[in-house]
C-alpha atoms as a PDB file:
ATOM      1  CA  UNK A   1     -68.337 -67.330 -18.611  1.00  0.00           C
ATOM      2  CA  UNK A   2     -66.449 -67.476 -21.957  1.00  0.00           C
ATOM      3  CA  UNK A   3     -64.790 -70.471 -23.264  1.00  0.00           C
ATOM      4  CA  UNK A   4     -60.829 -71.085 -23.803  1.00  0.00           C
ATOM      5  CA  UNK A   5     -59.401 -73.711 -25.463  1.00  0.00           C
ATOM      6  CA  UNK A   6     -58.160 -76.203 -23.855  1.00  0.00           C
ATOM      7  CA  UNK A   7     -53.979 -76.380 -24.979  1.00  0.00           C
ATOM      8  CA  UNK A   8     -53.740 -77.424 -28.491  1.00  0.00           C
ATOM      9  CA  UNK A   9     -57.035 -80.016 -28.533  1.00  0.00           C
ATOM     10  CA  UNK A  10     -58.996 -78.046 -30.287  1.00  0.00           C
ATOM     11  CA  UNK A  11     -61.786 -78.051 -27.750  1.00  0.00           C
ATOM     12  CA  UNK A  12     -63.249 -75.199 -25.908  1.00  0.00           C
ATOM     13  CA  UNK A  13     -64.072 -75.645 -22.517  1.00  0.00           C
ATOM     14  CA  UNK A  14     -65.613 -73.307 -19.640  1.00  0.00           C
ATOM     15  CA  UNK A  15     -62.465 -72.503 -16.782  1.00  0.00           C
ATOM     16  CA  UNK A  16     -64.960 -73.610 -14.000  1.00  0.00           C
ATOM     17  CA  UNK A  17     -65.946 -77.239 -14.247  1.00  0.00           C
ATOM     18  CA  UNK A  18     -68.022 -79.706 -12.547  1.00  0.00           C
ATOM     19  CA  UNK A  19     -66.594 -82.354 -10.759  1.00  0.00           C
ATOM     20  CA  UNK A  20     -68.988 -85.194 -10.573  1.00  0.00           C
ATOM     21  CA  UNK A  21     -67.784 -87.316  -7.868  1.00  0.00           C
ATOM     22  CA  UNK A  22     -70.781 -86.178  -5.575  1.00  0.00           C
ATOM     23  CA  UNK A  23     -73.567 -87.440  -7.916  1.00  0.00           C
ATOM     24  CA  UNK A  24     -72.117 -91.415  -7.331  1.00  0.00           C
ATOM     25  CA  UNK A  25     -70.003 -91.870  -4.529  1.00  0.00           C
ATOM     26  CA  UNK A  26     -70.381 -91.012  -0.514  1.00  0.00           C
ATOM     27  CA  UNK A  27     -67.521 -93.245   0.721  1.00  0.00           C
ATOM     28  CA  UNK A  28     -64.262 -93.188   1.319  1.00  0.00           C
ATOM     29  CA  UNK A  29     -64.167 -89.214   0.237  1.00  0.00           C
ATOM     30  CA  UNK A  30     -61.915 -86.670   1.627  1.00  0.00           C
ATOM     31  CA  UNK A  31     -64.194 -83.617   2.260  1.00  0.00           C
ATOM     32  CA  UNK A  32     -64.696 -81.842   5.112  1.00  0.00           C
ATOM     33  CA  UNK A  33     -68.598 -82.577   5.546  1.00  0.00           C
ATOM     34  CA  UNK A  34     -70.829 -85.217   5.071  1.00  0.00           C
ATOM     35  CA  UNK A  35     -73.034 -85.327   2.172  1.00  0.00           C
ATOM     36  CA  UNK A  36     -76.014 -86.933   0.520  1.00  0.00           C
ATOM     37  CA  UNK A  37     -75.872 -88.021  -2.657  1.00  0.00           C
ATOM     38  CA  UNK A  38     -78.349 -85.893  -4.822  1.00  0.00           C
ATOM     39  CA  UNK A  39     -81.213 -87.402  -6.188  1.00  0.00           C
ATOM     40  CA  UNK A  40     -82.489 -86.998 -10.019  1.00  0.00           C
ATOM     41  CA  UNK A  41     -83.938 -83.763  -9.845  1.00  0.00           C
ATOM     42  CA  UNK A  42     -80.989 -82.374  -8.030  1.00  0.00           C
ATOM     43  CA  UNK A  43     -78.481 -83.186 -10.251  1.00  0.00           C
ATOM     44  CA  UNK A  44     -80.799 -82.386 -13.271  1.00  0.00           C
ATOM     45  CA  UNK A  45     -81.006 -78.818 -11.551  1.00  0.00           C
ATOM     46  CA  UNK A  46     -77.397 -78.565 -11.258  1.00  0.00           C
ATOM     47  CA  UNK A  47     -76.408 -79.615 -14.812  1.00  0.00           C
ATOM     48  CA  UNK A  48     -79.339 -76.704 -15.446  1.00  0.00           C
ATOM     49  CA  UNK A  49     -77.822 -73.974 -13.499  1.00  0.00           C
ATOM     50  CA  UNK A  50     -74.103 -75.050 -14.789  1.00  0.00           C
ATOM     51  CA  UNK A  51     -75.372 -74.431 -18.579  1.00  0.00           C
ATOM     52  CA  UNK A  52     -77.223 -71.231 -17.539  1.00  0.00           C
ATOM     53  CA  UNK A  53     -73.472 -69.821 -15.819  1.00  0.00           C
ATOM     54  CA  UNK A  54     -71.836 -70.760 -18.724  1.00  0.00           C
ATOM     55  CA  UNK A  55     -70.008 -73.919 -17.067  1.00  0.00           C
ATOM     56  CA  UNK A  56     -69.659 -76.737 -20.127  1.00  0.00           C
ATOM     57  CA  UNK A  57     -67.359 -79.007 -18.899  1.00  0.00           C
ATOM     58  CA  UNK A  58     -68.562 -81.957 -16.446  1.00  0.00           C
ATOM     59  CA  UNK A  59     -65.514 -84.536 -14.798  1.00  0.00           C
ATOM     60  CA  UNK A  60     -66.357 -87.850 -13.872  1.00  0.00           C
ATOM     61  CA  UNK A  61     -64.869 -91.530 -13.776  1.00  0.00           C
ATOM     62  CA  UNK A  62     -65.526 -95.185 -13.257  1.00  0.00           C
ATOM     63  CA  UNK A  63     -64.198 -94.727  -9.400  1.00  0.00           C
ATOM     64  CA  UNK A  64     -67.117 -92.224  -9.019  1.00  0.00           C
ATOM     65  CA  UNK A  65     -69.455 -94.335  -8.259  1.00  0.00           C
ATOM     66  CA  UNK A  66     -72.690 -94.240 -10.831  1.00  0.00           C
ATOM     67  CA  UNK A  67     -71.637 -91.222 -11.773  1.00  0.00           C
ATOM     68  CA  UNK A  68     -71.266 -91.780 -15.114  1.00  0.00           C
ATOM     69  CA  UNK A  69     -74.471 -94.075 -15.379  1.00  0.00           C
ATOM     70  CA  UNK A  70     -76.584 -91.228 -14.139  1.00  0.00           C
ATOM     71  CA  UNK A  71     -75.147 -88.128 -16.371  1.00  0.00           C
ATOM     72  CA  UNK A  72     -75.675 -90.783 -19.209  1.00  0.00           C
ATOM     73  CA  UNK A  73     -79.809 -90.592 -18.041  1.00  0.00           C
ATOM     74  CA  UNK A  74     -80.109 -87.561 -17.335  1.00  0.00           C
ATOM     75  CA  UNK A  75     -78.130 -85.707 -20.078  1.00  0.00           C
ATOM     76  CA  UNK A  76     -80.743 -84.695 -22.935  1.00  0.00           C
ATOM     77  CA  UNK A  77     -77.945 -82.628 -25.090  1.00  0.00           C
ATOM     78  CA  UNK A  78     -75.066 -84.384 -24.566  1.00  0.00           C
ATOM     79  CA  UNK A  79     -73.598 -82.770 -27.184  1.00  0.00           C
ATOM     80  CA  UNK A  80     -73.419 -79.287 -24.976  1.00  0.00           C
ATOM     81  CA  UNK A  81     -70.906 -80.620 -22.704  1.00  0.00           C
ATOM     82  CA  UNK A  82     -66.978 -81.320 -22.698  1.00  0.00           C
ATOM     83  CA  UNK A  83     -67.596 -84.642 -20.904  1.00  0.00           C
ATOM     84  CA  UNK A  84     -64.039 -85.582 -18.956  1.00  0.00           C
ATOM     85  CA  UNK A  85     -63.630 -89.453 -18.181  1.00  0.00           C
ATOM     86  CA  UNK A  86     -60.730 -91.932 -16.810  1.00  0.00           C
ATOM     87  CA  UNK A  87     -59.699 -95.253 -16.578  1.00  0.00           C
ATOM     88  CA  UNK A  88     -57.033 -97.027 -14.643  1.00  0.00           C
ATOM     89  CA  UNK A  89     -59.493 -96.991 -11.765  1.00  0.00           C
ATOM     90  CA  UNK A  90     -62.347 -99.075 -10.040  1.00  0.00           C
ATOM     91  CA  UNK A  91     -64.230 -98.167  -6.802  1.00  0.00           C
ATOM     92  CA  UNK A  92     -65.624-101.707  -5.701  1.00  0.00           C
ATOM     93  CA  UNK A  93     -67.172-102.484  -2.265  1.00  0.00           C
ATOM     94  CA  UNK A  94     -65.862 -99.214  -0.836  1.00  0.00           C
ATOM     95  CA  UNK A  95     -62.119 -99.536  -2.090  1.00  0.00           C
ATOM     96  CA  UNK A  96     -60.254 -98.476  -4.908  1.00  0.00           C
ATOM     97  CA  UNK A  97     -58.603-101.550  -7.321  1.00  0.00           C
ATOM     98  CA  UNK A  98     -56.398-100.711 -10.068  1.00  0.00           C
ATOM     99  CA  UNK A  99     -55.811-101.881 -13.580  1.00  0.00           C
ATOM    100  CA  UNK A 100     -53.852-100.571 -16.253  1.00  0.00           C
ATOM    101  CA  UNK A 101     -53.806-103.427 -18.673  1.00  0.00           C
ATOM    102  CA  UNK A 102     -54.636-103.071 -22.607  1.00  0.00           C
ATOM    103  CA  UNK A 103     -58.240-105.207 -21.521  1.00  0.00           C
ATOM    104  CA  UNK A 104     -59.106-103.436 -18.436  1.00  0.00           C
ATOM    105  CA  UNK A 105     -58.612-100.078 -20.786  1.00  0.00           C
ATOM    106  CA  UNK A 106     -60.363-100.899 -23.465  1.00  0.00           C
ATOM    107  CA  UNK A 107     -63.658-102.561 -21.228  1.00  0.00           C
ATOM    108  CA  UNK A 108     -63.412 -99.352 -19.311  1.00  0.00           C
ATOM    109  CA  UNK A 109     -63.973 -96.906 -22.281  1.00  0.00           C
ATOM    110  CA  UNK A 110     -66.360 -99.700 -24.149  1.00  0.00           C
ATOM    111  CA  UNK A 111     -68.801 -99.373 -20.570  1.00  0.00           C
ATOM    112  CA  UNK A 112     -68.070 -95.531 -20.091  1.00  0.00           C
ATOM    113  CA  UNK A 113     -69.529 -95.048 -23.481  1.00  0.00           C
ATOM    114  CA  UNK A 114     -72.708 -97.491 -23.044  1.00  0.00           C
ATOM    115  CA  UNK A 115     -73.062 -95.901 -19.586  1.00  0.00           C
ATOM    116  CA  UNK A 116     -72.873 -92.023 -20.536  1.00  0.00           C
ATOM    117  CA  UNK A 117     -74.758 -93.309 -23.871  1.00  0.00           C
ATOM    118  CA  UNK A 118     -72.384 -91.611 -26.564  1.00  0.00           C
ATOM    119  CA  UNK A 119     -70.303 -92.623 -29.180  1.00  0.00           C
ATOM    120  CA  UNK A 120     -66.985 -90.543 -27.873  1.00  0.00           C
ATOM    121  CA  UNK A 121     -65.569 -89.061 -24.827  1.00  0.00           C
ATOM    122  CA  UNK A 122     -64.093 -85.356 -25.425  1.00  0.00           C
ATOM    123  CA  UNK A 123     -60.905 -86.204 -22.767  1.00  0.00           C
ATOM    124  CA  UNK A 124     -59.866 -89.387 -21.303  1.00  0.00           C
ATOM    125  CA  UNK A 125     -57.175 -88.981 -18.266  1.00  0.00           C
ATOM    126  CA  UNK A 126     -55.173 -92.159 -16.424  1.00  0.00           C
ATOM    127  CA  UNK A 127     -56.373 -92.175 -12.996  1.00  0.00           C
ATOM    128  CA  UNK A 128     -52.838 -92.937 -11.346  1.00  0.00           C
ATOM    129  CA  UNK A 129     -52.503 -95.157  -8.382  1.00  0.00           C
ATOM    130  CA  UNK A 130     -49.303 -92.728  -7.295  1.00  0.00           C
ATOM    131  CA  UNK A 131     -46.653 -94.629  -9.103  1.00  0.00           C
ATOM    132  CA  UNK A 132     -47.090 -92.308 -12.235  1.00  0.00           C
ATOM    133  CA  UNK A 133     -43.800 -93.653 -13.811  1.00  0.00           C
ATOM    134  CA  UNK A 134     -44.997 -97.632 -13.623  1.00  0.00           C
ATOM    135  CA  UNK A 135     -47.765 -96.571 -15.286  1.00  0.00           C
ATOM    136  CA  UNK A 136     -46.297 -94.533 -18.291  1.00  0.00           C
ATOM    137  CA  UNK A 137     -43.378 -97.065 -18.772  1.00  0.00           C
ATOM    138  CA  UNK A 138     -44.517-100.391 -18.196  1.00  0.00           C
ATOM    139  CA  UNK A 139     -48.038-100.087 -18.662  1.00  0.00           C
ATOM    140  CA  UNK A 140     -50.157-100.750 -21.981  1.00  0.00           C
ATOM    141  CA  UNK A 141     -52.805 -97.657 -20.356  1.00  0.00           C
ATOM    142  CA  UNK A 142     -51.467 -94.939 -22.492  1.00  0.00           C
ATOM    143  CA  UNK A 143     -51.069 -96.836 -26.017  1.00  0.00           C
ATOM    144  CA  UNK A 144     -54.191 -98.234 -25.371  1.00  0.00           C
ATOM    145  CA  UNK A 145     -55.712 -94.583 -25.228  1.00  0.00           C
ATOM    146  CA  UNK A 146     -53.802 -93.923 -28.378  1.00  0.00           C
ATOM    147  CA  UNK A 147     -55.380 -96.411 -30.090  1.00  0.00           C
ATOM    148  CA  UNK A 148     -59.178 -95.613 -29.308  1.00  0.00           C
ATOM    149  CA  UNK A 149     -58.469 -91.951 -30.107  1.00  0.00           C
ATOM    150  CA  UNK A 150     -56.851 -92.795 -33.644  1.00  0.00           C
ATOM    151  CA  UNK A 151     -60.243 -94.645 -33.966  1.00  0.00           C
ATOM    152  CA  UNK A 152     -62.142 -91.768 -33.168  1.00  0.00           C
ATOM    153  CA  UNK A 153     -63.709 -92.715 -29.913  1.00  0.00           C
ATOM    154  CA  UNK A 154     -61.523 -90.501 -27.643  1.00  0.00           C
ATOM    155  CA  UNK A 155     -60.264 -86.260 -28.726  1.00  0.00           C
ATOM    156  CA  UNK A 156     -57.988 -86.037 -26.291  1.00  0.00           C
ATOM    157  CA  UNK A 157     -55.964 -88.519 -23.308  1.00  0.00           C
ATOM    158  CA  UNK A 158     -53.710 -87.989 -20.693  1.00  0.00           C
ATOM    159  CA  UNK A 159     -53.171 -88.389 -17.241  1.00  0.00           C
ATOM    160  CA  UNK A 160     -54.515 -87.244 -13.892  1.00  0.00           C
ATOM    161  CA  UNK A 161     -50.912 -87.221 -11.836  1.00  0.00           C
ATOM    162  CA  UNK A 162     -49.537 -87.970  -8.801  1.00  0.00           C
ATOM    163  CA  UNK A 163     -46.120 -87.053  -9.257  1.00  0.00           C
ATOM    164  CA  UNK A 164     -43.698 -84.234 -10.852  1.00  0.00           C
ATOM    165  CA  UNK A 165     -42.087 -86.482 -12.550  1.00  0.00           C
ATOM    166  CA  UNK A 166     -45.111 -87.799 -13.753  1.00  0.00           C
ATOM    167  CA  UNK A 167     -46.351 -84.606 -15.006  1.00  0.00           C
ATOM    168  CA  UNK A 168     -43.242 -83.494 -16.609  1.00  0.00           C
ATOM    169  CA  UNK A 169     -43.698 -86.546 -18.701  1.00  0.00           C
ATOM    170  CA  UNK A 170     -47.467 -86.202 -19.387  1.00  0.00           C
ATOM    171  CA  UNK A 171     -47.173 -82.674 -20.778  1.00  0.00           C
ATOM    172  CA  UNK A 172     -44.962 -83.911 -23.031  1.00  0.00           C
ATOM    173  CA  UNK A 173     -46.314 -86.468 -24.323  1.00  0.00           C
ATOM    174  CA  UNK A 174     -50.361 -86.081 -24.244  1.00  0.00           C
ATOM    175  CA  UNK A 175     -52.877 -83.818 -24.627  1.00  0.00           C
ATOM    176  CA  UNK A 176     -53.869 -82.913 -21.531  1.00  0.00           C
ATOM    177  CA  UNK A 177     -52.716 -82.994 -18.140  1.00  0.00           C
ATOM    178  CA  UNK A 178     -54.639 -83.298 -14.451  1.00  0.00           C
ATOM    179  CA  UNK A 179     -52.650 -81.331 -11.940  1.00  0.00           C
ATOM    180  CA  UNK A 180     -52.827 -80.251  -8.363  1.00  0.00           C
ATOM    181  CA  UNK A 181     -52.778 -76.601  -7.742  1.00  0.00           C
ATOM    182  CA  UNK A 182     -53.873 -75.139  -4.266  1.00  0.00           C
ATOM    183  CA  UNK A 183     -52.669 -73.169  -1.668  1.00  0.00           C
ATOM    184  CA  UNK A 184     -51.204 -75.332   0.535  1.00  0.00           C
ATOM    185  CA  UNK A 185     -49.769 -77.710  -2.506  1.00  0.00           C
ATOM    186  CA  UNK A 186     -47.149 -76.069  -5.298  1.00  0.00           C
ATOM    187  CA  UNK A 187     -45.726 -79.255  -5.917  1.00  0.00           C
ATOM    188  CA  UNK A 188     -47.145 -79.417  -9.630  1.00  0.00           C
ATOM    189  CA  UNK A 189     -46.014 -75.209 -10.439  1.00  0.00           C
ATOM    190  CA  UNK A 190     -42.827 -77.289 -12.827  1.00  0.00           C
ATOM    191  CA  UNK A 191     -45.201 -79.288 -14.409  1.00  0.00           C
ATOM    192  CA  UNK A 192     -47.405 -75.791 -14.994  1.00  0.00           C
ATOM    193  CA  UNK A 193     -44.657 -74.050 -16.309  1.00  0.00           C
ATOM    194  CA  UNK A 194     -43.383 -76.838 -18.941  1.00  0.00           C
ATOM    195  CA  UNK A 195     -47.438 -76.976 -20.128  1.00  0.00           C
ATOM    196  CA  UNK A 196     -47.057 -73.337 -20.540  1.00  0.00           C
ATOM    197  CA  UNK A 197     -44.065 -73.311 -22.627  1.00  0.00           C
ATOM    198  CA  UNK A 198     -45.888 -76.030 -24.356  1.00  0.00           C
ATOM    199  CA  UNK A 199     -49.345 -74.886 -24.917  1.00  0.00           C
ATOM    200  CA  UNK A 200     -50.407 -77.850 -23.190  1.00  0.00           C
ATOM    201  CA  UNK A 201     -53.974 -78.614 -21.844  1.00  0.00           C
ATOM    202  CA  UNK A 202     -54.090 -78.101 -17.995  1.00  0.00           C
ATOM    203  CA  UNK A 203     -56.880 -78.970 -15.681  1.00  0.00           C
ATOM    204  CA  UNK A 204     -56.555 -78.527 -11.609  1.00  0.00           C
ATOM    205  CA  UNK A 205     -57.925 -80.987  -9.687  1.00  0.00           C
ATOM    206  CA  UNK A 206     -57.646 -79.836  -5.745  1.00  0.00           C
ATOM    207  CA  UNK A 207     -57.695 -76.547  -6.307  1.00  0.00           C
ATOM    208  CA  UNK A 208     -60.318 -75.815  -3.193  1.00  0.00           C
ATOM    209  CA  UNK A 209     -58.412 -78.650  -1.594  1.00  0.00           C
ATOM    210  CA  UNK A 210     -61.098 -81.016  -1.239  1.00  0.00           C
ATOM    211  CA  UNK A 211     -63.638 -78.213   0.115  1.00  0.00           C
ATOM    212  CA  UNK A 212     -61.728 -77.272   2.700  1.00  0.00           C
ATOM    213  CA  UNK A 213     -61.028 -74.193   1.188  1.00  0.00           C
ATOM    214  CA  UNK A 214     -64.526 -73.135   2.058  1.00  0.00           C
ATOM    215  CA  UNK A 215     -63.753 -73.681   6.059  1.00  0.00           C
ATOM    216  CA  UNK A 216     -61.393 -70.523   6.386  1.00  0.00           C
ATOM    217  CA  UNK A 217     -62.742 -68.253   8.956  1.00  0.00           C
ATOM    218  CA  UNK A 218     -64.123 -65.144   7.446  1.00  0.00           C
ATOM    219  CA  UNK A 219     -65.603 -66.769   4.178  1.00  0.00           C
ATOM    220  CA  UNK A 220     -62.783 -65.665   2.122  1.00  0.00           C
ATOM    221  CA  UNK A 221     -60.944 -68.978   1.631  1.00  0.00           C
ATOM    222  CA  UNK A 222     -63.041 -69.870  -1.495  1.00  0.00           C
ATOM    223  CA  UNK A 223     -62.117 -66.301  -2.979  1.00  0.00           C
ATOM    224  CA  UNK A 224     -57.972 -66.355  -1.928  1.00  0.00           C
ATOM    225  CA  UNK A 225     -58.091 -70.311  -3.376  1.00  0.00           C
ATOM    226  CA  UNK A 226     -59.315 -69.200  -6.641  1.00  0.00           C
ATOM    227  CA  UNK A 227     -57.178 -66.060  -6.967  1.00  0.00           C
ATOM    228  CA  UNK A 228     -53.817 -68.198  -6.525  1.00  0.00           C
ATOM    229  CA  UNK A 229     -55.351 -71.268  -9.045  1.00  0.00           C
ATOM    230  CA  UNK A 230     -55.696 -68.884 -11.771  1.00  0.00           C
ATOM    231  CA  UNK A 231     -52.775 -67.053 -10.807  1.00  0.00           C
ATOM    232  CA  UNK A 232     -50.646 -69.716 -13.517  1.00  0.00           C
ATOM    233  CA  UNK A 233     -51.247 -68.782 -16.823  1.00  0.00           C
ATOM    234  CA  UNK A 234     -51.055 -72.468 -17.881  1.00  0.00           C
ATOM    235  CA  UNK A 235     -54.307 -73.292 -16.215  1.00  0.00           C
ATOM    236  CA  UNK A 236     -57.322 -74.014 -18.939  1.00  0.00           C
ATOM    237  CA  UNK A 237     -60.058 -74.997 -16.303  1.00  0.00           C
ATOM    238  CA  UNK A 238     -60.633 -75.875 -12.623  1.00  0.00           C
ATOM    239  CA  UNK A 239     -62.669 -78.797 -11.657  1.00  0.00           C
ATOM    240  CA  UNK A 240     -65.024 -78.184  -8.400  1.00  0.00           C
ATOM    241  CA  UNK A 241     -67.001 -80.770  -7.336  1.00  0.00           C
ATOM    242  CA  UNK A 242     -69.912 -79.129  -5.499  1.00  0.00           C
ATOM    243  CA  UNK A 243     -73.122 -80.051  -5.041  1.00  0.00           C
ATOM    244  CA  UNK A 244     -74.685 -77.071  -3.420  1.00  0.00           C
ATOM    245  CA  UNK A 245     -76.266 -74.205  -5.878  1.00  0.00           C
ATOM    246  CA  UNK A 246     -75.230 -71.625  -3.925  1.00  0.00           C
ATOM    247  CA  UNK A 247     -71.580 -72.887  -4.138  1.00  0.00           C
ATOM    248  CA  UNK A 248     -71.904 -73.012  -7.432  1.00  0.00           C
ATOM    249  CA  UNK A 249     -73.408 -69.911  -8.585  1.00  0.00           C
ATOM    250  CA  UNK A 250     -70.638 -68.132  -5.980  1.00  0.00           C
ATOM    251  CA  UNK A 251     -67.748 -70.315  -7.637  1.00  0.00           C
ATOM    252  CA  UNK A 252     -68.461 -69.233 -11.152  1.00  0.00           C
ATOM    253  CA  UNK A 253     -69.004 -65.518 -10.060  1.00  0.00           C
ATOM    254  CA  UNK A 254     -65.375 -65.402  -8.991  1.00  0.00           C
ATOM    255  CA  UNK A 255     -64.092 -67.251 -11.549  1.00  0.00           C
ATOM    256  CA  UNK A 256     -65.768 -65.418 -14.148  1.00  0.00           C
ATOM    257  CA  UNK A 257     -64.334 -61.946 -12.555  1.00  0.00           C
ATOM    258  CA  UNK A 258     -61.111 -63.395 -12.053  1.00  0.00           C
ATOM    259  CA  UNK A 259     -60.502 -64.565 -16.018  1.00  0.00           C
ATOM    260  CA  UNK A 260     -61.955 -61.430 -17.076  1.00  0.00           C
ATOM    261  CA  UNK A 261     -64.764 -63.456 -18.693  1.00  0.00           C
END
């Protein structure tokens, strides 16, 4: 699986990625089947089998659980991976609290670093709480982000979005965008275009729609869900957040066939 870069960052990232949620979190998750969270040797034979299919980029967040505690143990070469963070969000005794302040931003990336145990974070992305314009006008989230990449401890920011509007806005204005693409949702194909026309990073979130994808009678739901993600030209990278290594081998076959990589 060959690398692309991702808009105008200057950092090349794999177009399959793994989404991390799995490794931290079991409640309060949207996916069609229970799960257990992996233990140690699980996820270290995931990260394994991502590096050996050519996946580089993992996705994780504060909300995740210990997600990022445990990549922070258990990664020996950190510097192999595009490691994707966020702030703006807290998952605390099974619900999600918000905070978009200067202080909450700043504590967020200071423990993201101590807990993933490097000194920068290749992408940093606003987790919105849905009210994506709030957040980009009245917010101190976004200078905040400004400020710790001018110091060198972020490459890139922008926002995971809720909202068109919001995504408009966040393609032109950051480096990267999170969008929805799947499907059954093409309410983020604007925001796609305008990142196109801008050379704009783009990474789909969704995009399997929560593993439900992977429910279509037949076993070619996975396959079709794929096809029409990569079907926009402005996509960089598609975040899947299995924890199966069957799943994953089968995800990066098809997206290696369908990027031509």
């Amino acid at each position: 699986m060959k690398t692309r870069e991702l808009g105008q960052t200057g950092i090349q990232v794999s177009p399959l990625g793994l989404g991390t949620v799995k490794f931290g979190r079991d409640q309060q998750v949207k996916y069609p089947w229970s799960f257990t969270i992996p233990d140690d040797q699980a996820v270290l034979h995931l990260l394994s089998l991502s590096q050996e299919l050519g996946i580089n980029l993992l996705d994780t967040a504060p909300a995740y659980g210990n997600s990022e505690a445990r990549l922070g143990q258990l990664l020996s070469n950190r510097q192999d991976w595009v490691i994707v963070s966020k702030v703006g969000e807290a998952f605390i005794q099974g619900q999600s609290h918000f905070n978009f302040s200067a202080q909450a931003t700043q504590a967020t990336i200071e423990n993201s670093l101590k807990k993933l145990k490097t000194d920068y974070l290749d992408i940093v992305l606003v987790h919105s709480d849905g009210d994506d314009q709030r957040v980009i006008e009245q917010e101190d989230v976004l200078e905040t982000l400004h400020l710790l990449k001018q110091k060198g401890l972020i490459r890139a920011i922008g926002l995971s979005t809720k909202t068109t509007q919001g995504g408009l806005w966040t393609v032109e204005n950051t480096d990267v965008i999170m969008a929805t693409r799947n499907v059954l949702d093409h309410t983020d194909d604007p925001v796609l275009d305008r990142a196109l026309e801008l050379n704009k990073g783009v990474v789909i979130k969704k995009g399997l729609q929560s593993g439900h994808a992977d429910t279509k009678a037949g076993g070619d739901g996975i396959k079709e869900a794929l096809d029409y993600v990569f079907s926009h030209r402005a996509v960089n990278c598609l975040i899947a957040g299995t924890i199966n290594p069957e799943h994953l081998k089968e995800n990066a076959q098809l997206v290696s066939q369908l990027t031509n990589a």
